[in-house]
Protein backbone atom coordinates (compact mmCIF):
# COMPACT_ATOMS: atom_id res chain seq x y z
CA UNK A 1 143.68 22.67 -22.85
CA UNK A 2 143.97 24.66 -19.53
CA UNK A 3 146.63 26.59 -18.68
CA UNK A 4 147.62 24.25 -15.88
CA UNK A 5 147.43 20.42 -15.63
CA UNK A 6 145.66 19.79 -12.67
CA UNK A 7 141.31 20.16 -12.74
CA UNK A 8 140.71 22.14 -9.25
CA UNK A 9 136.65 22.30 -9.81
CA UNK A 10 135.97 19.02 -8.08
CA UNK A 11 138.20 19.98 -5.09
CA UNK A 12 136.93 22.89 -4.75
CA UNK A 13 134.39 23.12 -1.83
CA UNK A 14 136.80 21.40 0.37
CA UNK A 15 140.01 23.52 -0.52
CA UNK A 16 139.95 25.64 2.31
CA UNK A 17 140.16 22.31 4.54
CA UNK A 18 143.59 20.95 3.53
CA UNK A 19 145.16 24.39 2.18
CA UNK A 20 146.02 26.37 4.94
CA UNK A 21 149.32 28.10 4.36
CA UNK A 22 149.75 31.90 5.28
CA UNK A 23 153.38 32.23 5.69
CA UNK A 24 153.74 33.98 2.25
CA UNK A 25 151.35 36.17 3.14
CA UNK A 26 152.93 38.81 4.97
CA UNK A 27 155.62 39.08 2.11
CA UNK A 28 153.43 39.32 -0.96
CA UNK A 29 150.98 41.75 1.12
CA UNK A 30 154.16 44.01 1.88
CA UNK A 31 155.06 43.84 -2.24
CA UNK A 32 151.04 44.52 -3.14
CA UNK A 33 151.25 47.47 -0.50
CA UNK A 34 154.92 48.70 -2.36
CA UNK A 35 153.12 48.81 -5.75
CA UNK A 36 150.69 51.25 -4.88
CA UNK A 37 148.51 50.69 -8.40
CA UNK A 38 146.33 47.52 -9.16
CA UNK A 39 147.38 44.20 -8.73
CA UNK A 40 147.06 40.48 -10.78
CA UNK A 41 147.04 37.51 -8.90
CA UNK A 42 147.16 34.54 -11.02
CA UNK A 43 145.51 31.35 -10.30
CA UNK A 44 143.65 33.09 -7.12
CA UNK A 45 142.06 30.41 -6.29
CA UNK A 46 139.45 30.76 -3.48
CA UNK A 47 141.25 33.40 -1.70
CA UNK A 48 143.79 31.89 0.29
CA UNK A 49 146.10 35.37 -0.48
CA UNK A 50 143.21 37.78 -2.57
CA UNK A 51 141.21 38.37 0.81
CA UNK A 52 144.15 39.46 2.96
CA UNK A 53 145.50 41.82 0.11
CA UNK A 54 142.03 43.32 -0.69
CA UNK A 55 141.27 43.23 3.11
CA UNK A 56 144.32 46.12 3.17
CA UNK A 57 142.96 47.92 0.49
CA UNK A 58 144.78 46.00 -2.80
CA UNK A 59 142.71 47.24 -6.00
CA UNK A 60 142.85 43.35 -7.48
CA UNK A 61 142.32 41.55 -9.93
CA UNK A 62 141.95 37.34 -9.28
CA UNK A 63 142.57 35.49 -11.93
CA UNK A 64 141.68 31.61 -12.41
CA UNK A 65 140.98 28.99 -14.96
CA UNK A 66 138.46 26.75 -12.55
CA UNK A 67 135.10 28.19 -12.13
CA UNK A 68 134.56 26.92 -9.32
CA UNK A 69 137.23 28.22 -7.26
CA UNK A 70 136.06 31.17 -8.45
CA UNK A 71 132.51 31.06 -7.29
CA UNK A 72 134.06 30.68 -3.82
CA UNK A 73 135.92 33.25 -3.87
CA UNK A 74 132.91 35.44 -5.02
CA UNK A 75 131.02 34.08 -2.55
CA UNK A 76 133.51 34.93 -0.05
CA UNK A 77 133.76 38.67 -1.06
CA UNK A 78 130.21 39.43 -1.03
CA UNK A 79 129.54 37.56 2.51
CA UNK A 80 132.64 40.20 3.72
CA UNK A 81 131.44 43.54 1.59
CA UNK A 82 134.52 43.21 -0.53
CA UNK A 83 135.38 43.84 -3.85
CA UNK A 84 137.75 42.35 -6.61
CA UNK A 85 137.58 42.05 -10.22
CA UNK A 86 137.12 38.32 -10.83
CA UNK A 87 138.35 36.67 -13.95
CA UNK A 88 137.86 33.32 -15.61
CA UNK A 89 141.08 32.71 -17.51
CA UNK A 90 143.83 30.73 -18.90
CA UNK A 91 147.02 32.46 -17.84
CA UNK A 92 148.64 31.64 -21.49
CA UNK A 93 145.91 33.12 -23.03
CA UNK A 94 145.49 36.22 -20.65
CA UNK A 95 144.22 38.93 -22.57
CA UNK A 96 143.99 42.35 -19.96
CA UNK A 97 145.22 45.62 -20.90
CA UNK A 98 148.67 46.69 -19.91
CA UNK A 99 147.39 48.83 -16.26
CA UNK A 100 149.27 46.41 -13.55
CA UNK A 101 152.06 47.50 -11.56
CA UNK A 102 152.51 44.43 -10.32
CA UNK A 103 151.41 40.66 -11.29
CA UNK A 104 151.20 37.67 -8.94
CA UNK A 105 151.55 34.38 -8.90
CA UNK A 106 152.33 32.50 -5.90
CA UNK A 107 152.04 28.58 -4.15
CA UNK A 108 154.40 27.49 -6.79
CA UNK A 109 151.94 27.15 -9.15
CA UNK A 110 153.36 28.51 -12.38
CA UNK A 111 154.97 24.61 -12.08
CA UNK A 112 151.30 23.48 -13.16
CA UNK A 113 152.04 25.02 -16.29
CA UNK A 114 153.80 22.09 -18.04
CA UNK A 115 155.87 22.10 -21.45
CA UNK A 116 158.44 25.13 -22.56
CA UNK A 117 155.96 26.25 -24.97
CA UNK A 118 153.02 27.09 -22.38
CA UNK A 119 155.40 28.11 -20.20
CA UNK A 120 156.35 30.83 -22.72
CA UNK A 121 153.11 31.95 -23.42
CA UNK A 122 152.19 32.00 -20.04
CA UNK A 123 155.28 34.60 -19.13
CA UNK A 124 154.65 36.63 -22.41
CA UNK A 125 150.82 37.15 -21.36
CA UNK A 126 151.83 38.57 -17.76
CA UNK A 127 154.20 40.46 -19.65
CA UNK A 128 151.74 42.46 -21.73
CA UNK A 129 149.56 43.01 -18.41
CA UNK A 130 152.33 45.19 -16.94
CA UNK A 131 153.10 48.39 -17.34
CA UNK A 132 156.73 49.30 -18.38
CA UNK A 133 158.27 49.22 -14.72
CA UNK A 134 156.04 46.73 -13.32
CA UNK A 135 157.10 43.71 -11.81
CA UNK A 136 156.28 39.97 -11.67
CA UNK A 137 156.78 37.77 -8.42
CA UNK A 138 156.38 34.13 -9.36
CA UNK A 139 156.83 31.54 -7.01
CA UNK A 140 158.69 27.81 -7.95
CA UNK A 141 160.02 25.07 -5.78
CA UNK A 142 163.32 24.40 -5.45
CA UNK A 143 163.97 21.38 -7.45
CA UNK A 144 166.78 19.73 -5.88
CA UNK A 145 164.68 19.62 -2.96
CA UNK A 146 161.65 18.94 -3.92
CA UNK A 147 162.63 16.35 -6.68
CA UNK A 148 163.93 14.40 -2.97
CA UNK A 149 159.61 13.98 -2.44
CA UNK A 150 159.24 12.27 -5.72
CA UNK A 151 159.84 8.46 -4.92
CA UNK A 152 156.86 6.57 -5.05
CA UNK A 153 155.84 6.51 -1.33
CA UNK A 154 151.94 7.23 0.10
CA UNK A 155 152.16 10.51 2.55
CA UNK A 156 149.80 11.69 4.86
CA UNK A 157 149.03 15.77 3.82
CA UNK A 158 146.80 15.95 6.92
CA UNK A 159 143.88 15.55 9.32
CA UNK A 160 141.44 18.24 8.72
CA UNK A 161 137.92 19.01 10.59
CA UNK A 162 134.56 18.35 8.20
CA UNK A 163 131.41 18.78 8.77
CA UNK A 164 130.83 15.07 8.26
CA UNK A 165 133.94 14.34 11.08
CA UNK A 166 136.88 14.43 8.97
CA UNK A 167 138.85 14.38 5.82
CA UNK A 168 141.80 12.57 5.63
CA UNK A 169 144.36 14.05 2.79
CA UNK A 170 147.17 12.21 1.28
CA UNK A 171 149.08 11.33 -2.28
CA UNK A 172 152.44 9.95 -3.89
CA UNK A 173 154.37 11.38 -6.73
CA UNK A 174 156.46 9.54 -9.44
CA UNK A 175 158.12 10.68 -12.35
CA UNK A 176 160.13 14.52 -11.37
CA UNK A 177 162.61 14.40 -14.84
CA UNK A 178 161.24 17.23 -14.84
CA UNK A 179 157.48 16.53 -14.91
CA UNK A 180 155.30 15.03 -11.33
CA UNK A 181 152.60 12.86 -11.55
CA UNK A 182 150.83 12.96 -8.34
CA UNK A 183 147.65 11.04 -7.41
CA UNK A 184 146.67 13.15 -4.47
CA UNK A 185 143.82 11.31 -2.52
CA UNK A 186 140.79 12.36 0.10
CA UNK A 187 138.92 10.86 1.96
CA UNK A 188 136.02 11.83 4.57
CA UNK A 189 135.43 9.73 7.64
CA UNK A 190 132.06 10.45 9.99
CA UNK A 191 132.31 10.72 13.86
CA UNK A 192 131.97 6.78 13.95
CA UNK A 193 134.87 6.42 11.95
CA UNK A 194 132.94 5.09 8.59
CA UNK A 195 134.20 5.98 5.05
CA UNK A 196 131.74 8.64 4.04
CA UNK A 197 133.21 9.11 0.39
CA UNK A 198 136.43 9.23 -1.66
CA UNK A 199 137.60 11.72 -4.01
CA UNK A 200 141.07 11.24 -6.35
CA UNK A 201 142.73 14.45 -7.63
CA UNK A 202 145.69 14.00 -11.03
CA UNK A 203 147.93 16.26 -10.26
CA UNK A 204 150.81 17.07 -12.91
CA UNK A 205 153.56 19.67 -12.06
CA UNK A 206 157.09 20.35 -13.47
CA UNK A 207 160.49 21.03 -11.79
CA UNK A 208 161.72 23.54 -13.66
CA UNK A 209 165.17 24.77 -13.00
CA UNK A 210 166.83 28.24 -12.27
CA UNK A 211 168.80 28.48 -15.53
CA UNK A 212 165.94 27.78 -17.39
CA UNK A 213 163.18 29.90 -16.00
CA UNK A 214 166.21 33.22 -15.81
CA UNK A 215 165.84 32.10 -19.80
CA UNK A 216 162.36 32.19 -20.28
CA UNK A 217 162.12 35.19 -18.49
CA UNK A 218 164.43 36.89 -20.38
CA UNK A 219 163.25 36.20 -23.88
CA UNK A 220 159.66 37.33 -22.24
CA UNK A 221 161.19 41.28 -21.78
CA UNK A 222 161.72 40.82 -17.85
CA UNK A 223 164.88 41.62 -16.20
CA UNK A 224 165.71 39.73 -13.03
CA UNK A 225 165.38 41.49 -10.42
CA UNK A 226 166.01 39.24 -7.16
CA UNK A 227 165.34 35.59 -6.14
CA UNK A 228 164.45 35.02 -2.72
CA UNK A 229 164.93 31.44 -1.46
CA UNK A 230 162.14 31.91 1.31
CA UNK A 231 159.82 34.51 1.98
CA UNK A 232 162.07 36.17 4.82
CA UNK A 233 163.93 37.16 1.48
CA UNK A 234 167.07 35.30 1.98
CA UNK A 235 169.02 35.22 -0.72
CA UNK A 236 168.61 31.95 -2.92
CA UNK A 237 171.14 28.72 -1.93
CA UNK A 238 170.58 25.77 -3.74
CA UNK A 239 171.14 23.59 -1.13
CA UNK A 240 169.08 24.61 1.24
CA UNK A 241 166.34 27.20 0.16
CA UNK A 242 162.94 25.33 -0.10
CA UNK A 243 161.69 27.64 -2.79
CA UNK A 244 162.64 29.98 -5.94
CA UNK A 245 160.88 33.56 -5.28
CA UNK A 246 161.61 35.27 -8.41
CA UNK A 247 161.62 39.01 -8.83
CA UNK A 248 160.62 39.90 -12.40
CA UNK A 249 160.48 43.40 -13.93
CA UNK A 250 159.46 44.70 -17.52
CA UNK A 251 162.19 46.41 -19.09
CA UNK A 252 160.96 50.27 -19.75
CA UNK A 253 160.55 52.56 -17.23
CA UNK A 254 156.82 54.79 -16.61
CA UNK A 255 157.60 58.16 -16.20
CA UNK A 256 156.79 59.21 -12.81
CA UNK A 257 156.57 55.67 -11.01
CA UNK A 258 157.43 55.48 -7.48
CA UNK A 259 158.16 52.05 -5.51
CA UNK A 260 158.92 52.69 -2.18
CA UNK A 261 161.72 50.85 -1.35
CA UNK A 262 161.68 47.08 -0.46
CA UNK A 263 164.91 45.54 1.10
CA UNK A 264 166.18 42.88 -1.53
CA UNK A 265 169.24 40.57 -0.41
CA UNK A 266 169.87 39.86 -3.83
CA UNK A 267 170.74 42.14 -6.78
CA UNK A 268 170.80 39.45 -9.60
CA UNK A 269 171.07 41.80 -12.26
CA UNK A 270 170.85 45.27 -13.45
């Protein structure tokens, strides 16, 4: 079993379409930048956040359990002259030596990760990749929020330019105590509005709460350092933050580390 729930490789030619997101990009490149060591991203991807971090000189590592993604990404690199070290891996069973200062993993998708147990592993693994000092940013939704999504009802994701005509993105969720079932759908329409084909992706994620994760985190060795509610590091409100931007360090300190200094809203504890 895969460290997440969801099988990217058949989606993974047509990622870039429908996943466009950059407004976490400027924060985690500003974190990467404040490490000043090498970097793990977890479940990379193809590249959405690696090539803007290695594109300002990041020494990273991309880690991700679908191949395919992966070959992307690669391909991506070499047609821009970059470099990263790629890695094929489960995330619970990460096995890298402890040389990060700082360990990624962002789009919310440490909620793929379903079940306590997996969840463990998968913070004890990142753990061991750290050096003492190092820190962890993982990104979760908020699940009052996002549990609000979770009803049953078709939505449209998007519109997005193929070279066929166009692919058409869309899904419903059920389930969200705590574990999503989504059935995310795509389809691609030619210029003469035909159905070209039709792809269906299972999608499992789980809405994990704040108390919970600070627990997890805990028994993993990391203090809590901060969590952000959005990426303009506001502290987190319940109510209204769409997301849970946790700050994670490894307890232990590496004699002569410097971070230069980050502004942090919240100081959740010492």
């Amino acid at each position: 079993m895969s460290a997440t729930s969801i099988d990217y490789d058949p989606v993974a030619e047509i990622y870039d379409l429908y996943v466009t997101a950059v407004d976490d990009v400027p924060f985690f490149l500003q974190e990467a930048q404040a490490a000043a060591g090498p970097v793990l991203e977890l479940t990379a991807g193809t590249g959405r956040l690696s090539l803007p971090l290695i594109e300002a000189g990041v020494a990273l590592t991309c880690v991700d359990v679908s191949p395919r993604m992966l070959e992307v990404l690669d391909r991506k690199l070499r047609q821009r002259g970059l470099r990263a070290e790629l890695r094929c891996a489960d995330i619970c069973q990460l096995e890298l030596p402890a040389r990060f200062r700082l360990a990624l993993l962002p789009f919310q998708s440490f909620m793929e990760i379903t079940g306590e147990a997996r969840q463990r592993q998968a913070l004890a693994a990142v753990h061991r990749c750290l050096l003492p000092g190092g820190r962890f940013i993982c990104t979760l939704h908020n699940p009052a929020l996002r549990r609000r999504q979770v009803d049953g009802t078709l939505r449209l994701v998007g519109r997005f330019p193929h070279r066929e005509g166009s692919l058409v993105v869309s899904g419903f969720e059920t389930g969200g105590q705590p574990v999503v079932n989504r059935l995310q759908f795509f389809e691609c329409f030619g210029a003469d509005g035909s159905l070209r084909w039709k792809r269906l992706l299972p999608m499992r994620f789980e809405l994990i709460e704040r108390e919970r994760f600070a627990a997890m985190a805990r028994d993993a060795g990391f203090r809590v350092r901060d969590v952000h509610g959005h990426y303009d590091r506001s502290p987190f409100d319940p109510a209204r933050s769409p997301f849970m931007i946790w700050v994670l360090e490894k307890k232990g300190s590496e004699r002569g580390s410097r971070r230069p200094a980050i502004p942090h809203h919240t100081a959740v504890e010492d």
